[in-house]
Protein backbone atom coordinates (compact mmCIF):
# COMPACT_ATOMS: atom_id res chain seq x y z
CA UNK A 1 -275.51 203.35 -27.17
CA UNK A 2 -273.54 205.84 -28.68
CA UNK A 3 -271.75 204.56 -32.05
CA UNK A 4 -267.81 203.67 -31.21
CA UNK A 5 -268.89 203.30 -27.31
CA UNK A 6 -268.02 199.98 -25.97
CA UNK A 7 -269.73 198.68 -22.88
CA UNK A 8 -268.49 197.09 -19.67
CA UNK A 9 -270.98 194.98 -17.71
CA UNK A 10 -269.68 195.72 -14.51
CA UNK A 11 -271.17 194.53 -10.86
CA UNK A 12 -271.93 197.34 -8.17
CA UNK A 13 -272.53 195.77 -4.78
CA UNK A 14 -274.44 198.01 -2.37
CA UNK A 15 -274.66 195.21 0.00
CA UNK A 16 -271.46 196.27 1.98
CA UNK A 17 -268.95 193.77 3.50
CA UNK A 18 -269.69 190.17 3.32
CA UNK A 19 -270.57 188.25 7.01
CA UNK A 20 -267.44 187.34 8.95
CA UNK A 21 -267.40 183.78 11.04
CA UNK A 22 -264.04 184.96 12.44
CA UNK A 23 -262.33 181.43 11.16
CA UNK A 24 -260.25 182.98 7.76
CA UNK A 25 -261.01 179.90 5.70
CA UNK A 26 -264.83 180.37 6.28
CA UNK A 27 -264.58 184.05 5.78
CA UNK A 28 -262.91 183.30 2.16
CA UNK A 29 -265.98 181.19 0.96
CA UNK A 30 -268.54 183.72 2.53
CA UNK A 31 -266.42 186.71 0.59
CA UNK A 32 -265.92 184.56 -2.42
CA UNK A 33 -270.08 183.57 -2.66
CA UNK A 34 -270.86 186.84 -1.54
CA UNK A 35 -270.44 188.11 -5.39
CA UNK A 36 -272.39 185.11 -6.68
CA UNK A 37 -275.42 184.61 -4.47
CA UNK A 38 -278.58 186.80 -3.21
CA UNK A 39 -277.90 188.55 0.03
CA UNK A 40 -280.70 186.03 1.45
CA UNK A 41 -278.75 183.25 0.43
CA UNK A 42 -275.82 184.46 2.17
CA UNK A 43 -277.02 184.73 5.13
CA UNK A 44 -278.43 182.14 5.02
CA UNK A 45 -275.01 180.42 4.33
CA UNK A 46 -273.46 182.42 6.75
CA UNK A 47 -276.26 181.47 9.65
CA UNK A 48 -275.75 177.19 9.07
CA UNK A 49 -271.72 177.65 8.99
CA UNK A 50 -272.60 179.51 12.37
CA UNK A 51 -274.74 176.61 13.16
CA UNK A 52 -272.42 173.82 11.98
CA UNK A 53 -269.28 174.93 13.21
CA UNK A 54 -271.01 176.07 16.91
CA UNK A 55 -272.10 171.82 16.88
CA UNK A 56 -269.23 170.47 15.24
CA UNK A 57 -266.04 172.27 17.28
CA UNK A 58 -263.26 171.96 15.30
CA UNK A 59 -261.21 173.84 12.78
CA UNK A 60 -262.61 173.64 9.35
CA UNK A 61 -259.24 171.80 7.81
CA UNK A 62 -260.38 169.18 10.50
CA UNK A 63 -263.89 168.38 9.40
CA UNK A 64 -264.48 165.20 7.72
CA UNK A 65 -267.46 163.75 5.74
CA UNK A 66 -268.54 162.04 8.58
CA UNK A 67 -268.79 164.95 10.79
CA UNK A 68 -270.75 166.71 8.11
CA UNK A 69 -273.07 163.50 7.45
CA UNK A 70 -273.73 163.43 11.33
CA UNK A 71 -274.44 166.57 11.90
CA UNK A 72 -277.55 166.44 8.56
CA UNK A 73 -278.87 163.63 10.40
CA UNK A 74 -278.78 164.97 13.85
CA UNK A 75 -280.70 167.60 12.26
CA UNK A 76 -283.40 166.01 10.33
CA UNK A 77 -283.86 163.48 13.69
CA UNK A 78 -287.28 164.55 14.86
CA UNK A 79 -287.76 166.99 18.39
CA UNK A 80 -290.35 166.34 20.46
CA UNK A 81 -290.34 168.21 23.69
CA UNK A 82 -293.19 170.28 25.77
CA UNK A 83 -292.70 173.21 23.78
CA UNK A 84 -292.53 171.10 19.88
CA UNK A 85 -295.72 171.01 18.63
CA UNK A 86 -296.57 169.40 15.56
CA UNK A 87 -299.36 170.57 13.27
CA UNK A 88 -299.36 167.66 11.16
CA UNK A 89 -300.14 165.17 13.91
CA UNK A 90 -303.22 166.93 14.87
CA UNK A 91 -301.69 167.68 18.45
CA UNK A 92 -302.93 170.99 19.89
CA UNK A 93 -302.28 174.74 17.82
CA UNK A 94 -303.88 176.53 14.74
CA UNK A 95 -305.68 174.08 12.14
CA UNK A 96 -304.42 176.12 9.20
CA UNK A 97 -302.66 174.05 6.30
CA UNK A 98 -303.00 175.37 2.67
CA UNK A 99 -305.12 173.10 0.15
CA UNK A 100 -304.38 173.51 -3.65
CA UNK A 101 -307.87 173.72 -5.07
CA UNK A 102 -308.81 174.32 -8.52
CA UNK A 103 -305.08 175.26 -9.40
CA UNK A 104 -305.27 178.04 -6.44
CA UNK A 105 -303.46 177.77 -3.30
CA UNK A 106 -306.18 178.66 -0.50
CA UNK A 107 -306.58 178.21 3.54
């Protein structure tokens, strides 16, 4: 740099507009994480507020901890239909599961 230059760290975001939920309050926190996070991250964001607020129906102001709390465990509560299969259990599809051998992760 140039001497008697002064420098400006400055942020240039090619991503374009951030994701829009249509609900204003939810729009706010995607446009105000939208200069903090990865673009991965927020859509990633963006996709489970989707998710949440398409289970739980009600205006954001209206959600409560327990809403939130039963909504995390209706999602970790396990799925088992005809379609759900389950590698781990040995039940029928591809075999594949990586080992860690010699410091390596291999099939």
């Amino acid at each position: 740099m140039a001497p008697g230059a002064s420098f400006m760290p400055c942020l240039i975001d090619a991503r374009g507009p951030a994701p829009s939920l249509g609900e204003p309050l939810v729009d706010e926190y995607l446009r105000f994480t939208a200069a903090r996070v990865r673009p991965n991250t927020l859509t990633a964001q963006a996709y489970d507020l989707k998710v949440f607020f398409t289970v739980v129906p009600k205006p954001p102001v209206q959600v409560t901890t327990s809403d939130v709390l039963a909504f995390i465990e209706a999602q970790r509560t396990p799925r088992r239909g005809a379609n759900v299969v389950r590698l781990a259990d040995g039940e029928v599809g591809s075999g594949w599961r990586p080992r860690r051998s010699g410091g390596a992760w291999r099939r």
